[in-house]
N, C-alpha and C. Protein backbone atom coordinates (compact mmCIF):
# COMPACT_ATOMS: atom_id res chain seq x y z
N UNK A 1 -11.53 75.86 -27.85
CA UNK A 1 -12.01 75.86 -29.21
C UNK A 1 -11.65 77.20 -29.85
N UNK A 2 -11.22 77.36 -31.29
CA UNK A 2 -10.99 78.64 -32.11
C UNK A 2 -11.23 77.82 -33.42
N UNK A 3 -10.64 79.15 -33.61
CA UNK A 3 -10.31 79.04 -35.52
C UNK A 3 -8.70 78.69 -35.77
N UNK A 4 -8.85 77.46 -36.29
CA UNK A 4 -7.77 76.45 -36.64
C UNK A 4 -6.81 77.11 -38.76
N UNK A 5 -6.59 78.30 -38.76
CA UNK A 5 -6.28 79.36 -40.15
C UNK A 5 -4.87 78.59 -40.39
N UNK A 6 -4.99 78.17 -41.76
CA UNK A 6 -3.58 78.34 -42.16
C UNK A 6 -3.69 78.92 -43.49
N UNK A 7 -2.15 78.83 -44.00
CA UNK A 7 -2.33 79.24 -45.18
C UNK A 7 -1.43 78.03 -46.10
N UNK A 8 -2.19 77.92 -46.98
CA UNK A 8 -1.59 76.60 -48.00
C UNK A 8 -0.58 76.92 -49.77
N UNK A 9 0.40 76.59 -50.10
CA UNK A 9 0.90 76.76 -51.45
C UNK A 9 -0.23 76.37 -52.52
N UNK A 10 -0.90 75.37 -52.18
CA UNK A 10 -1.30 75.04 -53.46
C UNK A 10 -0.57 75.23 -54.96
N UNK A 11 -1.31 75.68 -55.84
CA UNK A 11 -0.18 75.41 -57.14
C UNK A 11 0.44 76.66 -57.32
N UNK A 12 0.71 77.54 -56.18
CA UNK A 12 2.00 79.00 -56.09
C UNK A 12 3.06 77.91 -56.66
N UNK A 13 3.87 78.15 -56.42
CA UNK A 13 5.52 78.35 -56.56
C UNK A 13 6.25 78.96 -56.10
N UNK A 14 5.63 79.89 -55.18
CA UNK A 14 6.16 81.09 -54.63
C UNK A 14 7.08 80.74 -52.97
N UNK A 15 8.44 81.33 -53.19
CA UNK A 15 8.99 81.02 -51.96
C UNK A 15 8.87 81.73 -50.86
N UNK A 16 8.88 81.99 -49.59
CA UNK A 16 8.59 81.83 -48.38
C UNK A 16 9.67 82.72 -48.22
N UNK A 17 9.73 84.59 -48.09
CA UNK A 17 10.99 84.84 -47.38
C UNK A 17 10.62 85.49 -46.37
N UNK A 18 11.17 84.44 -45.16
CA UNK A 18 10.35 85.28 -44.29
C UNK A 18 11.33 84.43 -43.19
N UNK A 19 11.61 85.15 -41.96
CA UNK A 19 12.34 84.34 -40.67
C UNK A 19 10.83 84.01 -39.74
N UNK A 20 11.36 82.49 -38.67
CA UNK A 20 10.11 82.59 -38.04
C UNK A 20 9.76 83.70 -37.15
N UNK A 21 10.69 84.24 -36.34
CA UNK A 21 10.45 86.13 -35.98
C UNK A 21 9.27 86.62 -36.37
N UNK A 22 8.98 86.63 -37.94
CA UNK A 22 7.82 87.36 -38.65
C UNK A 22 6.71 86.60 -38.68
N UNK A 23 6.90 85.30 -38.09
CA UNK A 23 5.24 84.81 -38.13
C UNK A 23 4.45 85.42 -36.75
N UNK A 24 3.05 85.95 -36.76
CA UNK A 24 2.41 86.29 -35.84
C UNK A 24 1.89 85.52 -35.20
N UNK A 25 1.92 85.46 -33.90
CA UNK A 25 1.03 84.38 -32.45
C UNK A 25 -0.43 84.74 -32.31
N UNK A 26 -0.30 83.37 -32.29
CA UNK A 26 -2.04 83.26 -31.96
C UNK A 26 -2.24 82.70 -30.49
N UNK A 27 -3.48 82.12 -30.46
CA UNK A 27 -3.52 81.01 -29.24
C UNK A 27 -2.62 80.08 -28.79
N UNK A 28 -2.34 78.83 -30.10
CA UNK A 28 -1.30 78.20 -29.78
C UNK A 28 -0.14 78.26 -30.84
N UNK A 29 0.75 78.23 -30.64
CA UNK A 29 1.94 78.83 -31.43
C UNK A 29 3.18 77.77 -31.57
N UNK A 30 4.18 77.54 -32.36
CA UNK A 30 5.17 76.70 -32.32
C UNK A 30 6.57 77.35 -31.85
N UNK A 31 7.23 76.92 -31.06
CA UNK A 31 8.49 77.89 -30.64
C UNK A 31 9.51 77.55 -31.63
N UNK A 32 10.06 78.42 -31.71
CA UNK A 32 11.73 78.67 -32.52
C UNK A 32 12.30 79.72 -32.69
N UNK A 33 13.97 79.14 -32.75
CA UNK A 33 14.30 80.72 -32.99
C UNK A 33 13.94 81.86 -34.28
N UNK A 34 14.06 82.79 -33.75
CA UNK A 34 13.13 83.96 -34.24
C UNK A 34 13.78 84.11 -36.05
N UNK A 35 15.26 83.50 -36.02
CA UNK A 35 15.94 83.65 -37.05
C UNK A 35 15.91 82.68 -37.90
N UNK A 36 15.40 81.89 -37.57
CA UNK A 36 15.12 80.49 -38.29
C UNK A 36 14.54 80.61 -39.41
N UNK A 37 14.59 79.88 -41.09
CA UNK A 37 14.00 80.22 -41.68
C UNK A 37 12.31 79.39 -41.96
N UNK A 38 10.78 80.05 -42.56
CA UNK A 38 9.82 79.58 -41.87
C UNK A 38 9.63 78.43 -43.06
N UNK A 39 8.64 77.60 -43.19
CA UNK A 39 8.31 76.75 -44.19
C UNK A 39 6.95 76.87 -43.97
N UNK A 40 6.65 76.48 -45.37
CA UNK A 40 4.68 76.46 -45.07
C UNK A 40 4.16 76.08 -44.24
N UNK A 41 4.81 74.80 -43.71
CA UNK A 41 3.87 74.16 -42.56
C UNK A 41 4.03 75.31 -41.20
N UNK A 42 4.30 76.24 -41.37
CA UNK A 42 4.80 77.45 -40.20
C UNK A 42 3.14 78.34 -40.28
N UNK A 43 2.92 78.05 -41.72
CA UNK A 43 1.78 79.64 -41.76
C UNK A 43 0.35 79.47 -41.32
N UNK A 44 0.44 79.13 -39.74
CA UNK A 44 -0.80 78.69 -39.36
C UNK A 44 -0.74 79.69 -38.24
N UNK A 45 -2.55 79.93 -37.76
CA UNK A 45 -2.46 80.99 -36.84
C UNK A 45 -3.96 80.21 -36.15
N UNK A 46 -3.73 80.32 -34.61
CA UNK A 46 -4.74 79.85 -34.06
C UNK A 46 -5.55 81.31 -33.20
N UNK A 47 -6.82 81.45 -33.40
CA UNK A 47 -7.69 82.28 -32.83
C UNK A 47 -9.15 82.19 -31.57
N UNK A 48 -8.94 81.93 -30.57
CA UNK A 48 -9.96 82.10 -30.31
C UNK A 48 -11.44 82.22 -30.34
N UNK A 49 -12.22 81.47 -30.33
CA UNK A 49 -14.16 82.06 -31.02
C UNK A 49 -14.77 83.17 -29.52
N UNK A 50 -13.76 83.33 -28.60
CA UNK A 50 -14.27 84.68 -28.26
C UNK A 50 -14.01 85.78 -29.07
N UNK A 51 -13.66 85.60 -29.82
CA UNK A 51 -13.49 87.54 -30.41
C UNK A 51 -14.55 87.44 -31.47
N UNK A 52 -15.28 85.64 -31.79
CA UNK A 52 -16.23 86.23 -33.04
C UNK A 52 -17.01 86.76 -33.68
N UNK A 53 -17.82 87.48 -32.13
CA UNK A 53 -18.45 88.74 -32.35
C UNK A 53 -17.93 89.84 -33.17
N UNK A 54 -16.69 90.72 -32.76
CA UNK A 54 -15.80 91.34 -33.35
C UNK A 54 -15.84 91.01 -34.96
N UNK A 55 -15.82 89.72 -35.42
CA UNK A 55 -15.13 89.41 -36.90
C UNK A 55 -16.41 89.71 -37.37
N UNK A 56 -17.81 89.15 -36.97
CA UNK A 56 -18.44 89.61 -37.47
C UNK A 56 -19.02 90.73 -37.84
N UNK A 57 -19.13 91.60 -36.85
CA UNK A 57 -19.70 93.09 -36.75
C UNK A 57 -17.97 93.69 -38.02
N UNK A 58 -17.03 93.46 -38.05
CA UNK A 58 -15.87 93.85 -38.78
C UNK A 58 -15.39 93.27 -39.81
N UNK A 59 -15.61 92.13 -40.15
CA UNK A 59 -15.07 91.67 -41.60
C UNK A 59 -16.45 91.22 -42.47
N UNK A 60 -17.50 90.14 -41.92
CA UNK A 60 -18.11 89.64 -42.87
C UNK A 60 -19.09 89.56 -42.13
N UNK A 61 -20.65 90.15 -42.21
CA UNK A 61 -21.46 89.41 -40.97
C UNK A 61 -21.95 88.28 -41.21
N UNK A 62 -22.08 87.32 -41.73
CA UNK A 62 -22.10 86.17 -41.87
C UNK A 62 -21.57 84.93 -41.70
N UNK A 63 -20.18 85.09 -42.23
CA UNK A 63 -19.12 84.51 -42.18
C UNK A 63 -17.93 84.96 -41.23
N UNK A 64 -17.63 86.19 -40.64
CA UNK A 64 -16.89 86.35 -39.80
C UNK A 64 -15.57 86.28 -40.30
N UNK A 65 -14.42 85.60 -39.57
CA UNK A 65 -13.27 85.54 -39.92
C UNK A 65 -13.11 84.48 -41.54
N UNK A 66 -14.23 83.69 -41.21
CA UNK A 66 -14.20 82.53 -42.20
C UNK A 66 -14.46 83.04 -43.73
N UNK A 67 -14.78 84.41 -44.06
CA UNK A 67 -14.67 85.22 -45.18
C UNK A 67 -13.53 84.94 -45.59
N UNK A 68 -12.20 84.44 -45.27
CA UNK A 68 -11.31 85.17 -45.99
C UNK A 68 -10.60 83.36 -46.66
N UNK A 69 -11.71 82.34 -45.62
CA UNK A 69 -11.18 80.76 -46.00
C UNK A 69 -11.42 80.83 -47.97
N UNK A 70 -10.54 80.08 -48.35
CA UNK A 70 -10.16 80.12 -49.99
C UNK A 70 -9.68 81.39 -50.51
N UNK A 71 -9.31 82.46 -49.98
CA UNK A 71 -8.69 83.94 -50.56
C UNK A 71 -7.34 83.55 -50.23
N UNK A 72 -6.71 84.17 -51.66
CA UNK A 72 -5.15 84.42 -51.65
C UNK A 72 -5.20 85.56 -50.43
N UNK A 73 -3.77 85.37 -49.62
CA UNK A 73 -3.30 86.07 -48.78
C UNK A 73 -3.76 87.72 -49.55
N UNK A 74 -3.10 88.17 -50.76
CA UNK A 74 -3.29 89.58 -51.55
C UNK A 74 -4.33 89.81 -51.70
N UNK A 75 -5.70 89.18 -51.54
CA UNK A 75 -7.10 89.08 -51.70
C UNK A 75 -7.92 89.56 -50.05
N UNK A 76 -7.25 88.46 -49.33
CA UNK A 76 -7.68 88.40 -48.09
C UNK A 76 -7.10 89.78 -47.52
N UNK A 77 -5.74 90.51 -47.83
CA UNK A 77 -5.59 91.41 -46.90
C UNK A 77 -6.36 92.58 -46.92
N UNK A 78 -7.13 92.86 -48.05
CA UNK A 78 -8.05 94.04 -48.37
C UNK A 78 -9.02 93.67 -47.78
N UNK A 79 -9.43 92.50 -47.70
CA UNK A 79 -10.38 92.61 -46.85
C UNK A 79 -10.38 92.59 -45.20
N UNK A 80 -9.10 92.31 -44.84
CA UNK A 80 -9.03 92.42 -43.64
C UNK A 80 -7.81 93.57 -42.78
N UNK A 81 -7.73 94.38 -43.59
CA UNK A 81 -7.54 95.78 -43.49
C UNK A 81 -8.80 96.44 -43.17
N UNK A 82 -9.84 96.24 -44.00
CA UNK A 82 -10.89 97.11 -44.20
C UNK A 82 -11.41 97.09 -42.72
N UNK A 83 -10.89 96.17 -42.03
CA UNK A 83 -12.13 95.90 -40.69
C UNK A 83 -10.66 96.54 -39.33
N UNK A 84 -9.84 96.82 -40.06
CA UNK A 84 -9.13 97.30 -38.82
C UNK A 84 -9.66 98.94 -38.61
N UNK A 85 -10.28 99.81 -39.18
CA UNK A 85 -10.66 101.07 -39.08
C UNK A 85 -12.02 101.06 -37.79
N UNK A 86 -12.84 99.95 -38.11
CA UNK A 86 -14.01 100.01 -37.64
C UNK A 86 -13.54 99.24 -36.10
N UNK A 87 -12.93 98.44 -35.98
CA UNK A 87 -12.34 97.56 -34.96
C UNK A 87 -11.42 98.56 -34.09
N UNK A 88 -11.01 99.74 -34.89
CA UNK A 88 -10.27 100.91 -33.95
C UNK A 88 -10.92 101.81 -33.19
N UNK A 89 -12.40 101.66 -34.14
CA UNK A 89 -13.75 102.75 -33.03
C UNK A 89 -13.71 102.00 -32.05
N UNK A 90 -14.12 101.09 -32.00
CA UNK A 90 -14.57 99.80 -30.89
C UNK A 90 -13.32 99.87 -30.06
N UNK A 91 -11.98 100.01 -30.27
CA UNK A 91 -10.61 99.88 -29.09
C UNK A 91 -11.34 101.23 -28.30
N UNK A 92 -11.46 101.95 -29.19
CA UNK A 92 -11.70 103.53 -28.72
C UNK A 92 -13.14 103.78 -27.59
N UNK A 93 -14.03 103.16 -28.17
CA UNK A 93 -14.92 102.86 -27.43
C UNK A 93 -14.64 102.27 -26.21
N UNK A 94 -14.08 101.57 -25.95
CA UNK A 94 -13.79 100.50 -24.89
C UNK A 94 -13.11 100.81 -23.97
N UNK A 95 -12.20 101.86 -24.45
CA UNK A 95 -11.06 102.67 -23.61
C UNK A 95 -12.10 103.62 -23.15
N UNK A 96 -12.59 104.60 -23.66
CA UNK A 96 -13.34 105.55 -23.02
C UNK A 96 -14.20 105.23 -21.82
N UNK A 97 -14.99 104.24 -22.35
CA UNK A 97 -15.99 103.60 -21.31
C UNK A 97 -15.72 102.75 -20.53
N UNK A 98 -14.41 102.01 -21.03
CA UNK A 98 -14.08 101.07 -19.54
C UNK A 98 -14.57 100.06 -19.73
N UNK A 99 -15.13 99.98 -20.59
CA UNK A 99 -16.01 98.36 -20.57
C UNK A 99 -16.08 97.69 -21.96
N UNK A 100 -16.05 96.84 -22.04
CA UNK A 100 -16.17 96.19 -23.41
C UNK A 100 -17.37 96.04 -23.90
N UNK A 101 -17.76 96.17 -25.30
CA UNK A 101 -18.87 96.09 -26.20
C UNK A 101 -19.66 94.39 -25.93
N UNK A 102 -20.72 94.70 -25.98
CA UNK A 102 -21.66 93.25 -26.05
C UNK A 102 -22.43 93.46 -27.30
N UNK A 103 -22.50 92.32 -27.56
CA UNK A 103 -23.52 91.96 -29.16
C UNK A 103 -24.42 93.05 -29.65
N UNK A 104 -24.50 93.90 -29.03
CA UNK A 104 -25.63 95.10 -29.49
C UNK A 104 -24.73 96.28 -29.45
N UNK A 105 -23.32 96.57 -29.03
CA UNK A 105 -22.69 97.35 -29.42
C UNK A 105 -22.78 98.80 -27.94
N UNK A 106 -23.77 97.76 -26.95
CA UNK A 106 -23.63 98.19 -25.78
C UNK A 106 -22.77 98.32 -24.61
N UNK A 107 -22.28 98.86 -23.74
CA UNK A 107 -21.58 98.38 -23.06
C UNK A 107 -22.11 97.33 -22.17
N UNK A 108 -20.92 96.37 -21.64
CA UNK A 108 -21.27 95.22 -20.86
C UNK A 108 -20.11 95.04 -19.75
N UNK A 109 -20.26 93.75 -18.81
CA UNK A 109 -18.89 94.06 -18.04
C UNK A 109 -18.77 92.67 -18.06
N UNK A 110 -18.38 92.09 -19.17
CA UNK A 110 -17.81 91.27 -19.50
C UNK A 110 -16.28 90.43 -19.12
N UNK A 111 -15.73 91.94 -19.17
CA UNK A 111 -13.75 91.93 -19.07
C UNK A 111 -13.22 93.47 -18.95
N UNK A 112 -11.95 93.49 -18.60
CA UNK A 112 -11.68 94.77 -18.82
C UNK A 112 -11.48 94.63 -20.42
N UNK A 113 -11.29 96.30 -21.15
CA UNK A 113 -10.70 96.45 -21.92
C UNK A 113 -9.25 96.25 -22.31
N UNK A 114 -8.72 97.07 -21.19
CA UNK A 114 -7.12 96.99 -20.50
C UNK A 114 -6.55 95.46 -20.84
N UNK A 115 -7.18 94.69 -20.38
CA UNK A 115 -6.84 93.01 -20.20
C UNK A 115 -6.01 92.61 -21.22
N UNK A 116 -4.96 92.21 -20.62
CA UNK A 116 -3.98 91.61 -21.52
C UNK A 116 -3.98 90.03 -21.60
N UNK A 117 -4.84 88.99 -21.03
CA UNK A 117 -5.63 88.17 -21.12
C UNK A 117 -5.77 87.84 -22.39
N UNK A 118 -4.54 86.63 -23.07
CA UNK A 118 -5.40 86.43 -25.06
C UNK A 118 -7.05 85.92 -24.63
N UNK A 119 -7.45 85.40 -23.75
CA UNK A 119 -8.86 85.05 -23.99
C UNK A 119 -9.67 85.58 -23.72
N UNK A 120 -9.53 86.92 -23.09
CA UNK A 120 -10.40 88.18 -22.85
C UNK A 120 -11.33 88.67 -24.46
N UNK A 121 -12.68 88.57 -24.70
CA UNK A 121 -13.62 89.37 -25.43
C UNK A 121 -12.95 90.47 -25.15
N UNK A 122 -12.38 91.45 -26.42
CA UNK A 122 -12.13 92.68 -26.40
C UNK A 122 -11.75 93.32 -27.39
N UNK A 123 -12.21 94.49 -27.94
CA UNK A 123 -11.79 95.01 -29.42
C UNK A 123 -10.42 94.87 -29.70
N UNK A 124 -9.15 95.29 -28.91
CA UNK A 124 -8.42 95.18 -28.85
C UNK A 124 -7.69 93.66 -28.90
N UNK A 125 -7.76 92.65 -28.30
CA UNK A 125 -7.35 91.60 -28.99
C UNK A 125 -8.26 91.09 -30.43
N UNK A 126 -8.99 91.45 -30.53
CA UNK A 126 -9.97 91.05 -31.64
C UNK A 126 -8.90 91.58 -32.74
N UNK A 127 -8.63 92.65 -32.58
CA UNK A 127 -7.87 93.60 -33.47
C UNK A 127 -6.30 93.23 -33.72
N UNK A 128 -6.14 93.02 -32.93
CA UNK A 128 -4.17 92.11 -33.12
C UNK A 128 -4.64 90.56 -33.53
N UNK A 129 -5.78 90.02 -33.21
CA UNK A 129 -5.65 88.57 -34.04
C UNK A 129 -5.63 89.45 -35.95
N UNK A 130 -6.65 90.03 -36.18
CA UNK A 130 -6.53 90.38 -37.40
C UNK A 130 -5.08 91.31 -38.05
N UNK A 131 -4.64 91.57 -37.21
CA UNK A 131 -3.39 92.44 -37.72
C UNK A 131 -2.40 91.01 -37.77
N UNK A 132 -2.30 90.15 -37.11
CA UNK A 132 -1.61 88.68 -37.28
C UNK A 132 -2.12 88.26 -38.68
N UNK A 133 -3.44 88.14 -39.03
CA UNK A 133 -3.22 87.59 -40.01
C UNK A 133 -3.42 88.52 -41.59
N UNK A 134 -3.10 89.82 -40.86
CA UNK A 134 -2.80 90.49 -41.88
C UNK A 134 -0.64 89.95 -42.52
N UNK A 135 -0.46 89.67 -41.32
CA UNK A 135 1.08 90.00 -41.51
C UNK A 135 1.58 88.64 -41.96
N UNK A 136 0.55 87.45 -41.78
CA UNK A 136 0.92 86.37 -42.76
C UNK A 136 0.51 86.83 -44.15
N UNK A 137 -0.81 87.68 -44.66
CA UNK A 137 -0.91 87.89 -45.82
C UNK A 137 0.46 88.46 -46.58
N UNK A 138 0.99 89.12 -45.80
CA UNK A 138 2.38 90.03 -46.36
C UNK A 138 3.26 89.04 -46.36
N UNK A 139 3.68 88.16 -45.76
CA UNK A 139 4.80 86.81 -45.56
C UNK A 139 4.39 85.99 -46.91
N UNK A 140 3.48 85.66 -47.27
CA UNK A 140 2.78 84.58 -47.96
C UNK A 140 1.73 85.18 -48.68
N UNK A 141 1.29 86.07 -49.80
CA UNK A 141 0.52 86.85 -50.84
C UNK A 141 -0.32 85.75 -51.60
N UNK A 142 0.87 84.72 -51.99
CA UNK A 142 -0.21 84.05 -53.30
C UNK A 142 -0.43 82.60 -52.39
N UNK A 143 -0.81 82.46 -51.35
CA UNK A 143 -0.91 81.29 -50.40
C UNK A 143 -2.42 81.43 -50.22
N UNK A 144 -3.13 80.49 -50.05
CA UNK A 144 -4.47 80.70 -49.96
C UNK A 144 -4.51 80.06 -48.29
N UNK A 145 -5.33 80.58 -47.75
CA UNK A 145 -6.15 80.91 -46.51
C UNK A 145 -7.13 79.36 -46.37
N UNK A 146 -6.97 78.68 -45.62
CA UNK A 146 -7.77 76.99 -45.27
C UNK A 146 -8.08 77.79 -43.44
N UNK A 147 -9.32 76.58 -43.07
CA UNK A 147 -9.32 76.79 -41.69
C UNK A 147 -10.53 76.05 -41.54
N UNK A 148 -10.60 75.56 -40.00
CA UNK A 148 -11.05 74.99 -39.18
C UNK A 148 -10.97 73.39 -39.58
């Protein structure tokens, strides 16, 4: 189970320059070559609901990643910039201590930090799903953000 994000034209007009190369991986991903050119049905990104601790304590506490469902890509990336500063204490944290953060911002021994594991709880992947869908915001600006 994750977060099922795409991003939709709706009434843009706006074309797509972008190779598939530049779309960012998620959970599950579509293969092609990297040079290929992408089409809307490309601007989807699948995430994990382990990191949704992370989205919350960093983008929206309420809503989590799902803050940014109905925002234009140019809308959504300010807001999900804003949570890469605070999501960089937490890498930082995690590295120091060796252990990954639990819901209270405690350490726990959950996973390593280190873990290169996409389904590892960890600031650090928490933090590259959002830098992914920062980099569709840049591919796709006036595309609005759908999910689950």
């Amino acid at each position: 189970m994750g977060y099922g994000i795409r991003m939709v034209r709706g009434k843009s007009r706006a074309k797509i320059n972008a190779k598939f190369g530049d779309i960012p991986k998620g959970g599950n991903c579509r293969m092609g070559d990297a040079n290929e050119p992408i089409t809307e049905h490309d601007l989807s990104f699948s995430i994990t609901y382990n990191y949704s601790w992370y989205f919350y304590e960093t983008i929206d506490k309420e809503k989590g990643v799902r803050a940014i469902y109905g925002m234009k890509g140019k809308d959504a990336r300010k807001l999900l910039e804003s949570a890469i500063p605070k999501l960089n204490d937490m890498v930082e944290k995690e590295t120091r201590t060796g252990k990954v953060l639990d819901k209270t911002g405690n350490r726990a021994d959950r996973c390593s930090p280190w873990s290169t594991d996409y389904w590892d709880a960890n600031a650090k992947n928490a933090k590259k799903a959002v830098e992914g869908l920062i980099d569709l915001c840049i591919i796709a600006p006036t595309f609005t953000f759908e999910g689950d």
